[in-house]
Protein backbone atom coordinates (compact mmCIF):
# COMPACT_ATOMS: atom_id res chain seq x y z
CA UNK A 1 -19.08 -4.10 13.00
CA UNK A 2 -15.87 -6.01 14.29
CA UNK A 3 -15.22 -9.05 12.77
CA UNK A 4 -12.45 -10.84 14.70
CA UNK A 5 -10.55 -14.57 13.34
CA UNK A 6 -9.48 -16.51 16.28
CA UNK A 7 -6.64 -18.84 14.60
CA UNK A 8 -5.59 -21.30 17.34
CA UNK A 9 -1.94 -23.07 15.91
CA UNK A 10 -1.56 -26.83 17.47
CA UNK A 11 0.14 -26.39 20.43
CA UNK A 12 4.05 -28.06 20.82
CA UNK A 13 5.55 -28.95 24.18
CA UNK A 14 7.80 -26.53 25.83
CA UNK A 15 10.07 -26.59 28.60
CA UNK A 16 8.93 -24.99 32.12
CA UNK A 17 11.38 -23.14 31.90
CA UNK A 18 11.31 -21.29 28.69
CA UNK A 19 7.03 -20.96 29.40
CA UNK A 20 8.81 -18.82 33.08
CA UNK A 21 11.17 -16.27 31.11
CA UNK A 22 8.90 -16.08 27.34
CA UNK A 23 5.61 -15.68 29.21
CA UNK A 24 5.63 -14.44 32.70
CA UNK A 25 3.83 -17.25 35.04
CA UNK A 26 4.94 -17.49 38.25
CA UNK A 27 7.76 -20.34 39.66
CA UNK A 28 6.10 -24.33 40.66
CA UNK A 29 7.38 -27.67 40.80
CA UNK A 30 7.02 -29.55 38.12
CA UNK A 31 7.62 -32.97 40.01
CA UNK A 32 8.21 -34.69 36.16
CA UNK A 33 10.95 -36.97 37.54
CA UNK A 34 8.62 -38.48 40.17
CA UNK A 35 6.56 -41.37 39.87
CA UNK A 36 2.69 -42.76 41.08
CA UNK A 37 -0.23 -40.63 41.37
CA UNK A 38 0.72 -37.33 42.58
CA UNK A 39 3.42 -37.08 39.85
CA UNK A 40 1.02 -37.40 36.97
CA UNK A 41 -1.05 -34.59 38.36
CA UNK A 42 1.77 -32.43 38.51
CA UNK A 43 2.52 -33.60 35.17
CA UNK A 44 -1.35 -32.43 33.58
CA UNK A 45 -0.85 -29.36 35.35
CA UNK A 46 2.27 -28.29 34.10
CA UNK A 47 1.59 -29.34 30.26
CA UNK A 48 -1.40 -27.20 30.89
CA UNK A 49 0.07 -24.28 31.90
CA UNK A 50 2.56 -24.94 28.51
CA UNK A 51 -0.47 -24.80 26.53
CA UNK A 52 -1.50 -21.04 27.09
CA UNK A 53 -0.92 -19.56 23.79
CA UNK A 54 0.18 -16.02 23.41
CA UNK A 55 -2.81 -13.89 21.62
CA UNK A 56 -1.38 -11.75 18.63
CA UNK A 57 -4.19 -8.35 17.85
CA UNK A 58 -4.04 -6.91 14.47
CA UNK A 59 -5.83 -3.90 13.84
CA UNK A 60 -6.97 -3.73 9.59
CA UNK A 61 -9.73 -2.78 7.82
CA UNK A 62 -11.58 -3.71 4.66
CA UNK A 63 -12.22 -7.15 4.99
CA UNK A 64 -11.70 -7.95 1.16
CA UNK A 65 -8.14 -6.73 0.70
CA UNK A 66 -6.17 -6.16 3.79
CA UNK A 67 -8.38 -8.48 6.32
CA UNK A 68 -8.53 -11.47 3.98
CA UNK A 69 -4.49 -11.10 3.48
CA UNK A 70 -3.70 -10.89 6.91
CA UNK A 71 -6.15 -13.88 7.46
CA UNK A 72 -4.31 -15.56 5.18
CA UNK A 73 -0.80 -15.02 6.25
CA UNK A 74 -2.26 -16.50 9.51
CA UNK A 75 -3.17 -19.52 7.70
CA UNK A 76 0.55 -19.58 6.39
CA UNK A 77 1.90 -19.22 9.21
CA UNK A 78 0.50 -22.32 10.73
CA UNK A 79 1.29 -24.79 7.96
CA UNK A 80 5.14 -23.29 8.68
CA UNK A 81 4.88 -23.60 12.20
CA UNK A 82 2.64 -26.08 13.27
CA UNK A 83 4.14 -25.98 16.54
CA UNK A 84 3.71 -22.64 17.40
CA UNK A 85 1.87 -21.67 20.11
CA UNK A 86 0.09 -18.96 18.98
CA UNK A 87 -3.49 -17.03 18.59
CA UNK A 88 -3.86 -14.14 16.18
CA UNK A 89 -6.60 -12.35 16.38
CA UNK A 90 -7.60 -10.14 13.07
CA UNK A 91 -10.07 -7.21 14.25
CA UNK A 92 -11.38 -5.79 11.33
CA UNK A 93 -12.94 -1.82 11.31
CA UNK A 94 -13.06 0.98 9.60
CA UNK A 95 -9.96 2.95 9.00
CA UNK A 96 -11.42 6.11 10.18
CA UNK A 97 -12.61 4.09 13.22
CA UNK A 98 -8.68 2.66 13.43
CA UNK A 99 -6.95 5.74 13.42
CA UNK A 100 -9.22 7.58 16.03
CA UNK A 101 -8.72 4.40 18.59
CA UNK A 102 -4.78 4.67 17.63
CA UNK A 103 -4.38 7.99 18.57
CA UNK A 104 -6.14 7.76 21.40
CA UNK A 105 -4.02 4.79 22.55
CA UNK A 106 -0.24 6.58 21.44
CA UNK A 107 -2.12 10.00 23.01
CA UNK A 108 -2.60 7.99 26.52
CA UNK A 109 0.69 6.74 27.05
CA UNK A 110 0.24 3.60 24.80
CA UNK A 111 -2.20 1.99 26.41
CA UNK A 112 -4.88 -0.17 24.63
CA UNK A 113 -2.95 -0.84 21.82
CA UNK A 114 -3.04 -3.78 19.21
CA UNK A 115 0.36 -5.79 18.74
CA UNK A 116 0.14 -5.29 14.74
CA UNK A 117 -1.56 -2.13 13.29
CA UNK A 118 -1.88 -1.30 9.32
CA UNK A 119 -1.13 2.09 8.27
CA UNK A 120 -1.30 4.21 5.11
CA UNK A 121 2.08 5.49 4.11
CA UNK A 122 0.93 8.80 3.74
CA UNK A 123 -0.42 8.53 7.64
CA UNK A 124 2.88 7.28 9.12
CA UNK A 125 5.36 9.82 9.36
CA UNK A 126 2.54 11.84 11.91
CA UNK A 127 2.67 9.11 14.20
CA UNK A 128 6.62 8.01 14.33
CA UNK A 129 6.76 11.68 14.33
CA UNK A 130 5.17 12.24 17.69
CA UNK A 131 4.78 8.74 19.17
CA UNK A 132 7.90 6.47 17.79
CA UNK A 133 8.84 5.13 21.58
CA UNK A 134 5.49 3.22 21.13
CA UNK A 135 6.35 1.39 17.89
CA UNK A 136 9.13 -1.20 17.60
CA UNK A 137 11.64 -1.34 15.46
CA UNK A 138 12.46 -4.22 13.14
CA UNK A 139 16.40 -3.53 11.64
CA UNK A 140 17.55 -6.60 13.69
CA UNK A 141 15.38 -8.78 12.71
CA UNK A 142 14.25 -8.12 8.93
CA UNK A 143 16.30 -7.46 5.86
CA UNK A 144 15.16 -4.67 4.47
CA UNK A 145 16.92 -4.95 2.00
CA UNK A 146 14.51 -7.81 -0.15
CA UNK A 147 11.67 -4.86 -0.36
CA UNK A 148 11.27 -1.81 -2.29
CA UNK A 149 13.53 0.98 -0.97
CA UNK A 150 10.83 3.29 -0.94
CA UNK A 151 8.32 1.28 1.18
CA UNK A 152 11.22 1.16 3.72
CA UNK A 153 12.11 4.64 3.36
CA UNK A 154 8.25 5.34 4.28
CA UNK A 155 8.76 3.05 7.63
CA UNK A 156 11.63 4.47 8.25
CA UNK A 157 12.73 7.61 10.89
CA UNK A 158 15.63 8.46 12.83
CA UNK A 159 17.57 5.66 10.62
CA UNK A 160 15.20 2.90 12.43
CA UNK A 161 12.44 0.98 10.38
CA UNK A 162 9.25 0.29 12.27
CA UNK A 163 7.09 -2.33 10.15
CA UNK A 164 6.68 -4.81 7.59
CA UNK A 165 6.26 -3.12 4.22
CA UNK A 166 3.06 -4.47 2.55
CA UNK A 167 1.35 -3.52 -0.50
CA UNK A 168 2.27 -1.53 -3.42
CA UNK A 169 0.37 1.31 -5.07
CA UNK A 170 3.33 1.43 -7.96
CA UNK A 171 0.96 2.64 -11.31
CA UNK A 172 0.39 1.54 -14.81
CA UNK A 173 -0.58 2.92 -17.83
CA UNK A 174 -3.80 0.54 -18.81
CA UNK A 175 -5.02 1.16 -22.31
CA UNK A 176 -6.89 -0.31 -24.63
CA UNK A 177 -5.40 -2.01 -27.30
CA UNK A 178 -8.08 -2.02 -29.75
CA UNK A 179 -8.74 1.62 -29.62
CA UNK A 180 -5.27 2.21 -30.09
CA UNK A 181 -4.83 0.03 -32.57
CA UNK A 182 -7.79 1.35 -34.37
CA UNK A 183 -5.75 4.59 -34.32
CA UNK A 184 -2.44 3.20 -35.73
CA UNK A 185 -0.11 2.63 -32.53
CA UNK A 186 1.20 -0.61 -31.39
CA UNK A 187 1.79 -1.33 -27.67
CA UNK A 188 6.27 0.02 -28.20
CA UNK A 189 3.88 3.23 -29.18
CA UNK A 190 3.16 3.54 -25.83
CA UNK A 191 5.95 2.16 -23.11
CA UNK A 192 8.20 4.91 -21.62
CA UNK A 193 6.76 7.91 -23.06
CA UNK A 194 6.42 11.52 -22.18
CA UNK A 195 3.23 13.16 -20.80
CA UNK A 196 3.29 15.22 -23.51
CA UNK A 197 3.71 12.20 -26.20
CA UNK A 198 0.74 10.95 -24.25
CA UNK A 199 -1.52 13.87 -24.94
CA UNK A 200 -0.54 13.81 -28.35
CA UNK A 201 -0.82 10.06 -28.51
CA UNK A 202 -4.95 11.23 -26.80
CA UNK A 203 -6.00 13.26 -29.60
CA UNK A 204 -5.26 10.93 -32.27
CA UNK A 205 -6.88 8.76 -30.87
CA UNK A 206 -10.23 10.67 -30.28
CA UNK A 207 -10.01 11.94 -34.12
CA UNK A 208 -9.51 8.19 -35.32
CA UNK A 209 -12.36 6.48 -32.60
CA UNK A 210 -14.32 9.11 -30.96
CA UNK A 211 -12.72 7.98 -27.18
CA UNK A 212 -11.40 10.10 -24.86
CA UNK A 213 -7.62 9.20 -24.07
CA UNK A 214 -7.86 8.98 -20.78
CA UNK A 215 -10.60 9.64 -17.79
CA UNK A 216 -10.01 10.96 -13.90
CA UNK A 217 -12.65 11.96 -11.32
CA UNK A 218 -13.23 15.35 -12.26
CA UNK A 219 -13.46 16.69 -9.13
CA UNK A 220 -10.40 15.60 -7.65
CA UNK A 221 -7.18 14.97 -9.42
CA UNK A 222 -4.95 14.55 -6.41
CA UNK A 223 -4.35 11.00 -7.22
CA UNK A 224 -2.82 12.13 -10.59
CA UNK A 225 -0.66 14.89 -9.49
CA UNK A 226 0.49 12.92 -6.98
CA UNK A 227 1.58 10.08 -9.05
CA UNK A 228 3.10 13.02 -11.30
CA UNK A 229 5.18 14.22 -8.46
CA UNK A 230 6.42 10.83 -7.32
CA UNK A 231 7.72 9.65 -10.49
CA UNK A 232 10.30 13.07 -9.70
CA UNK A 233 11.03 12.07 -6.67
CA UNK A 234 9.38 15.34 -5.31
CA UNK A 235 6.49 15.51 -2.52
CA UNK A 236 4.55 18.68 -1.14
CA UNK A 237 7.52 19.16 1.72
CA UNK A 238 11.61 17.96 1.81
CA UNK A 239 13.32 15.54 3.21
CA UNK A 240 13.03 17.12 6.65
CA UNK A 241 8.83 17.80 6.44
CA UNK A 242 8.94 21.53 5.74
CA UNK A 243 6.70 22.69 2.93
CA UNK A 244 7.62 23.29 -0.27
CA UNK A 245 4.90 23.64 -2.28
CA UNK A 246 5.06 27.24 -3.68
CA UNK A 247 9.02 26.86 -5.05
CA UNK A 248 8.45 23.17 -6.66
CA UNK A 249 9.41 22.82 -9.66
CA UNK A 250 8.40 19.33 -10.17
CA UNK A 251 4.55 20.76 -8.93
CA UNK A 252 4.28 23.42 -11.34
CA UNK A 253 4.89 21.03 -13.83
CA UNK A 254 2.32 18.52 -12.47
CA UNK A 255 -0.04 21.18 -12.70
CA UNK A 256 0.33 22.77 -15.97
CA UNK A 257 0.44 18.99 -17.55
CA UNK A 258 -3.15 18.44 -16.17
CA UNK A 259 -3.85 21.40 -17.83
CA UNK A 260 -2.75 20.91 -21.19
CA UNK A 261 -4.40 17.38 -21.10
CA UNK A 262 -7.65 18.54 -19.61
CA UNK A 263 -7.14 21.64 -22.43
CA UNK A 264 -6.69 19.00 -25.19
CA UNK A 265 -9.85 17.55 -24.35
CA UNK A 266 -8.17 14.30 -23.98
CA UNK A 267 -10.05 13.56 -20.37
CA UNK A 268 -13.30 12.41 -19.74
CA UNK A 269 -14.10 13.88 -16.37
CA UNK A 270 -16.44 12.03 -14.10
CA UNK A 271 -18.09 13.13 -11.45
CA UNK A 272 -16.76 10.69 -8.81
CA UNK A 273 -15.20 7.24 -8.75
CA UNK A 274 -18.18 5.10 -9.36
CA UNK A 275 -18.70 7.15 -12.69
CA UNK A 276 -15.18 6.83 -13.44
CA UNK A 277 -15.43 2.57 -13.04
CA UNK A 278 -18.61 2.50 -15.30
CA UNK A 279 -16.52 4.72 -17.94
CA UNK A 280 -14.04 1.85 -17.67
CA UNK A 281 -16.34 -0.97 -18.05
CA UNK A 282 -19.02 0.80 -21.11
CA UNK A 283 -15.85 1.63 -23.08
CA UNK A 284 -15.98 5.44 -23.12
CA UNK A 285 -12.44 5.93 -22.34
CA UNK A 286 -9.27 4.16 -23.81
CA UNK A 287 -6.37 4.86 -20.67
CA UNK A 288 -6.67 4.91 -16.61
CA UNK A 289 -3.87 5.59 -14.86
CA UNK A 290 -3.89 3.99 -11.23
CA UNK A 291 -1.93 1.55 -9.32
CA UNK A 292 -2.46 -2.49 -10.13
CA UNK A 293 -5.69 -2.42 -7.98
CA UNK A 294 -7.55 -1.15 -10.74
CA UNK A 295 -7.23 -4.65 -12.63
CA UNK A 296 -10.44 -5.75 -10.55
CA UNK A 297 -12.16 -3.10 -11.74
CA UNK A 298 -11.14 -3.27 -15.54
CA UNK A 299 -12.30 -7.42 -15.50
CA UNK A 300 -15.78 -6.77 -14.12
CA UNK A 301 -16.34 -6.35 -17.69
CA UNK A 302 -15.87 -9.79 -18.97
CA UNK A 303 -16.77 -8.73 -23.22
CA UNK A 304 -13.42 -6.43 -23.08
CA UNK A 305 -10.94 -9.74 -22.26
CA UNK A 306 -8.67 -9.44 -24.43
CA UNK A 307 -9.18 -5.90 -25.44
CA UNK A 308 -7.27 -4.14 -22.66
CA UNK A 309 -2.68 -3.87 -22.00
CA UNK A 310 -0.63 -2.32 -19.59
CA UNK A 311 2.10 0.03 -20.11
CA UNK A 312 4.30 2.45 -17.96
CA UNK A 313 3.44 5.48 -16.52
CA UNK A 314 4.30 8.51 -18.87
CA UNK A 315 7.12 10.82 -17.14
CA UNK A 316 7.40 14.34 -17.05
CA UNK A 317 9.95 16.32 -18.59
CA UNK A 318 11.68 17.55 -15.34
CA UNK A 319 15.04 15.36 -15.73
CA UNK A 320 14.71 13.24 -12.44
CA UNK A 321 11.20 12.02 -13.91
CA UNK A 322 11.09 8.06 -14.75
CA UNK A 323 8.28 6.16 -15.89
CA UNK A 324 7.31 4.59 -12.75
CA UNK A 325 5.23 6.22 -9.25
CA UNK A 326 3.11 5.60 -6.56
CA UNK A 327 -0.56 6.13 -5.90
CA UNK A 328 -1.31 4.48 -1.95
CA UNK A 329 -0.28 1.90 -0.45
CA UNK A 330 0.13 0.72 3.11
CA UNK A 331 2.47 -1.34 5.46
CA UNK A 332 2.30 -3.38 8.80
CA UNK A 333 3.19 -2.12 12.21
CA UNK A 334 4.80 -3.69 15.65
CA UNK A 335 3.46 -1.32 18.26
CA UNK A 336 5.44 -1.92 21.71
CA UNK A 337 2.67 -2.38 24.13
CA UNK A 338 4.54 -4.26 26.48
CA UNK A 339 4.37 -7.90 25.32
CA UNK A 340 7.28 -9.95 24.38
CA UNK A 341 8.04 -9.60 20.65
CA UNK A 342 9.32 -13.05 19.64
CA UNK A 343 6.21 -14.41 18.27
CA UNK A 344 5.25 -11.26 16.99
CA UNK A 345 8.56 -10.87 14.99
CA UNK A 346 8.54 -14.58 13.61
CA UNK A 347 5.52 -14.36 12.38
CA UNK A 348 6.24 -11.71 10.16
CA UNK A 349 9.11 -12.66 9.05
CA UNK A 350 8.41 -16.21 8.33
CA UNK A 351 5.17 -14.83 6.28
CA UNK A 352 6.42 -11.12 4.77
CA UNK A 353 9.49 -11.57 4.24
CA UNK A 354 9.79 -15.66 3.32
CA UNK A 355 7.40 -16.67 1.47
CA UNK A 356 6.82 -16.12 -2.28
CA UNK A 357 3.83 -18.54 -2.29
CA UNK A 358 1.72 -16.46 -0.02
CA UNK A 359 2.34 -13.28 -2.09
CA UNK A 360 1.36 -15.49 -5.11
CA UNK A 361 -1.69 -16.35 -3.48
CA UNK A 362 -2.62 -12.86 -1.94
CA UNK A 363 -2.16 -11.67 -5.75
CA UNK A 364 -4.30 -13.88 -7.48
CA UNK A 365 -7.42 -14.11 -4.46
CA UNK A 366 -7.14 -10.03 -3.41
CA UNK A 367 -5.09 -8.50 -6.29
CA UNK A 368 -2.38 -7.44 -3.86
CA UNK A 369 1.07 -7.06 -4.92
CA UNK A 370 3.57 -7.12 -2.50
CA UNK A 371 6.87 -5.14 -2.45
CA UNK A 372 8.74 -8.30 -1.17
CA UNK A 373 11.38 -8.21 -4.23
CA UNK A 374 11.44 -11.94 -4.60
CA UNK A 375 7.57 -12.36 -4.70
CA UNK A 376 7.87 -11.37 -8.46
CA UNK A 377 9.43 -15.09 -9.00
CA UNK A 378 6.25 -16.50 -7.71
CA UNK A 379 4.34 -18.76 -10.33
CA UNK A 380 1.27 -15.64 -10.25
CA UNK A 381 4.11 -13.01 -11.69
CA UNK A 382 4.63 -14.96 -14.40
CA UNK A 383 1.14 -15.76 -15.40
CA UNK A 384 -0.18 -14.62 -18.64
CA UNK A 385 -3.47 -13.09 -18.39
CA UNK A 386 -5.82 -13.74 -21.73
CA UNK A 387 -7.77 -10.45 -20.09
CA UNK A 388 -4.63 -8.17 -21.01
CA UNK A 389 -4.06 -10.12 -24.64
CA UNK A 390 -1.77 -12.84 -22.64
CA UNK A 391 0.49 -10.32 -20.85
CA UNK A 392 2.43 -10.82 -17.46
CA UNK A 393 0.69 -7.97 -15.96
CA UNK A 394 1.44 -8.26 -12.78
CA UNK A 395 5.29 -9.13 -14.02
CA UNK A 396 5.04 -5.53 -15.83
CA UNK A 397 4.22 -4.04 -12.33
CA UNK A 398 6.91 -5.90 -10.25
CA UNK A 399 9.53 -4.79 -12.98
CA UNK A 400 8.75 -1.25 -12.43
CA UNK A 401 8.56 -1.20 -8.74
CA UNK A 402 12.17 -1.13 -7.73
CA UNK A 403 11.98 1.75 -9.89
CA UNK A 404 9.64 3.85 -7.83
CA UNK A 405 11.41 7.05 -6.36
CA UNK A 406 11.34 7.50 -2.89
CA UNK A 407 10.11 10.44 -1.37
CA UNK A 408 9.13 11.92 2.43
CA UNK A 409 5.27 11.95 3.00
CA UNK A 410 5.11 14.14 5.69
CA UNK A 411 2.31 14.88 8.20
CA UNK A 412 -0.15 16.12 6.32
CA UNK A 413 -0.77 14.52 3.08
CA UNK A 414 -5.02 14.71 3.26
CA UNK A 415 -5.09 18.30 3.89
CA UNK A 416 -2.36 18.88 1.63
CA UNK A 417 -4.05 16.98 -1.43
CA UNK A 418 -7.51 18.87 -0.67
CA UNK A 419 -5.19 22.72 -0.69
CA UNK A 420 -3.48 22.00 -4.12
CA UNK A 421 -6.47 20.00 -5.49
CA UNK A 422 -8.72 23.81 -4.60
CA UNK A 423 -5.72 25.77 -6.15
CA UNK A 424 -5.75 23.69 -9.10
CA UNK A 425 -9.05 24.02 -10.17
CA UNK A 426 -8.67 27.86 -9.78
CA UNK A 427 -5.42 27.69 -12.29
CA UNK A 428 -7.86 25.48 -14.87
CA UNK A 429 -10.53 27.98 -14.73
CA UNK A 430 -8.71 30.49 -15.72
CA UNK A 431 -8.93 32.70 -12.70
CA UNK A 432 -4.91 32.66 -11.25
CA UNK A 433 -1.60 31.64 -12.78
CA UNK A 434 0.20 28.23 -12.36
CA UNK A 435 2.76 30.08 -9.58
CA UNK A 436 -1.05 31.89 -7.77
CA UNK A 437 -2.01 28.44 -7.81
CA UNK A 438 1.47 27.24 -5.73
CA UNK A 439 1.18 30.17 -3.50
CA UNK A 440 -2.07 29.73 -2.33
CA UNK A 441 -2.39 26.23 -2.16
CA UNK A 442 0.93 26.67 0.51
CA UNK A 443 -0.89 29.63 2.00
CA UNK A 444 -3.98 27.77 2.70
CA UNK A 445 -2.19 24.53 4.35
CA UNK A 446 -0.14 26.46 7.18
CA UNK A 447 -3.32 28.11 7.84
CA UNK A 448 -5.24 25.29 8.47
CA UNK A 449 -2.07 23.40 9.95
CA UNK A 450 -1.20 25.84 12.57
């Protein structure tokens, strides 16, 4: 159900003039200068055709994360421009329901399109692919340069950026002290390690506590050999969207590390991700690797504060590997449906990319960090959390984001994850080889692309 947030800012007088060439109305006499009864009247009329506000539609959905922060950079917005004549109008949906009406629209000849419109990174590049005329680009008026240079290299095609970047998926090791502890490693035991250290890190652990290392949905692990491939800089296609999924290196690698942890017996596989968030909270596993996110779900269990730390993601062995990645994440999008862009444009740069004290507050209220590179001197950065033992998480995460390779998405990230996801399971079983795995996987994606 549509849930829509009318925010009406106080409204500030404007010239005639500038109301004629910003908004459209049609030429009258103002008669200001004039004087007696039939002055004033003109007067009322003409400071109430100043008054019309122009309407700002974003498009979001889920109204605890990216609804609430968008809400709230609304509420920003007016205590920095009090003046401003503006409405914006938050219409909250599904995502599914989102991307259906936003085809549609770009399909039509960009009609019935919102003025602001979240999308996933791995959804973008389809749609500046096909339908970039209907989004607007922002190089003149944002510095790009105060984000994460992969978040802009997401937005960005045909050497024009297109949005605002927003939230980060950039991952974390989160562990739990104790366990490890029980098992003889300190927290420098486990900060920019191998995969493989990691495994062997696992089954000490399990032989000195009885824990699994580490747990994943058992039926998926796209999220993990994605985050694998990241941290390489690699992606299932190039840097000019043609597959390479049957010739990468940094895939095969991916792969066969899932398999020598899953052979290890150093996962505990659930069967989706509810399971996998109760594993968290009863204490069955000691590690989940995910993006920052996950700290909600880690502090529903209020008897583990203190128990749990964060370290950074284990690398792989392929030399571009680094001990940070990417799991998700989305940005915010100017589509150019005809109306002037000025208020548009201020408002996101007075909000995204000005204000440290709104990324502060979206952190602490929806758990979203930003990739605004000065956000991570808000006061909320630098917080200790008693939950992690009194670490700066969220400082940990904002050191390792600038970090995060950058890599081309592509067009079709879903249907890619489900055709290596199938091969992989195929490769664990037993049944083909790491490079059958590659081949089919590749095989199985043109065929359902084409």
């Amino acid at each position: 159900m549509k849930k829509r947030l009318g925010l009406l800012l106080a409204t500030g007088m404007l010239s005639f003039s500038m109301i004629l060439a910003g908004c459209g109305n049609s030429s009258k006499e103002s008669g200001a200068n004039g004087a007696g009864g039939a002055s004033g009247a003109a007067e009322t009329n003409d400071e109430a055709a100043t008054e019309e506000t122009q309407k700002i539609t974003v498009w979001a959905w889920d109204d605890n994360f990216n609804v609430a922060v968008m809400k709230t950079a609304a509420e920003y917005y007016k205590k920095l421009n009090p003046d401003a004549n503006v409405e914006i109008e938050v219409i909250s949906n599904s995502k599914e329901d989102i991307y259906k009406k936003l085809q549609t629209g770009l399909a039509s000849g960009g009609k019935s399109l919102p003025d602001i419109c979240l999308i996933e990174d791995y959804s973008i590049y389809q749609y500046l692919n096909s339908y970039s005329k209907y989004f607007y680009p922002l190089n003149d008026d944002v510095d790009y340069s105060q984000f994460s240079p992969y978040k802009v290299e997401v937005m960005t095609y045909n050497d024009k950026a297109y949005g605002i970047p927003f939230d980060a998926g950039v991952t974390g090791l989160f562990y739990r002290a104790d366990y490890l502890e029980q098992a003889g490693f300190t927290a420098a035991d486990l900060e920019d390690i191998t995969w493989d250290r990691f495994i062997e890190i696992g089954k000490q652990v399990e032989e000195q506590t009885g824990v699994k290392m580490t747990v994943a949905n058992g039926t998926n692990y796209s999220s993990l050999f994605r985050t694998m491939m990241q941290s390489a800089g690699a992606w299932y296609c190039d840097s000019n969207g043609e597959l390479t999924i049957t010739n990468n290196e940094v895939l095969k690698e991916s792969l066969e590390t899932i398999k020598k942890m899953r052979d290890a017996g150093i996962i505990l596989e659930c069967a989706d991700d509810s399971t996998l968030a109760g594993a968290i909270n009863d204490g069955t596993t000691a590690s989940v690797i995910n993006a920052a996110w996950r700290v909600s779900t880690i502090k529903a269990e209020p008897e583990q504060s203190g128990k749990w730390a964060v370290a950074s993601t284990p690398r792989l062995n392929n030399a571009n590997s680094v001990n940070a990645s990417n799991t998700g994440g989305s940005s915010w999008y100017v589509l150019d449906n005809g109306q002037d862009k000025g208020a548009i444009v201020d408002f996101l740069k007075a909000v995204y990319a000005g204000d440290i004290d709104f990324y502060s507050d979206i952190l602490v209220n929806q758990g979203a960090v930003g990739t605004y590179l000065p956000a991570q001197e808000g006061k909320a950065y630098q917080t200790e959390d008693e939950f992690f033992g009194g670490q700066k998480v969220f400082a940990e995460f904002a050191s390792w984001l600038p970090e995060v390779p950058s890599v081309m998405y592509g067009k079709n990230v879903p249907e890619s994850n489900t055709a290596v996801n199938t091969a992989l399971f195929s490769y664990l079983q037993g049944d083909i080889t790491v490079e059958e795995a590659l081949t089919q996987a590749e095989d199985q994606l043109k065929n359902q692309i084409q």
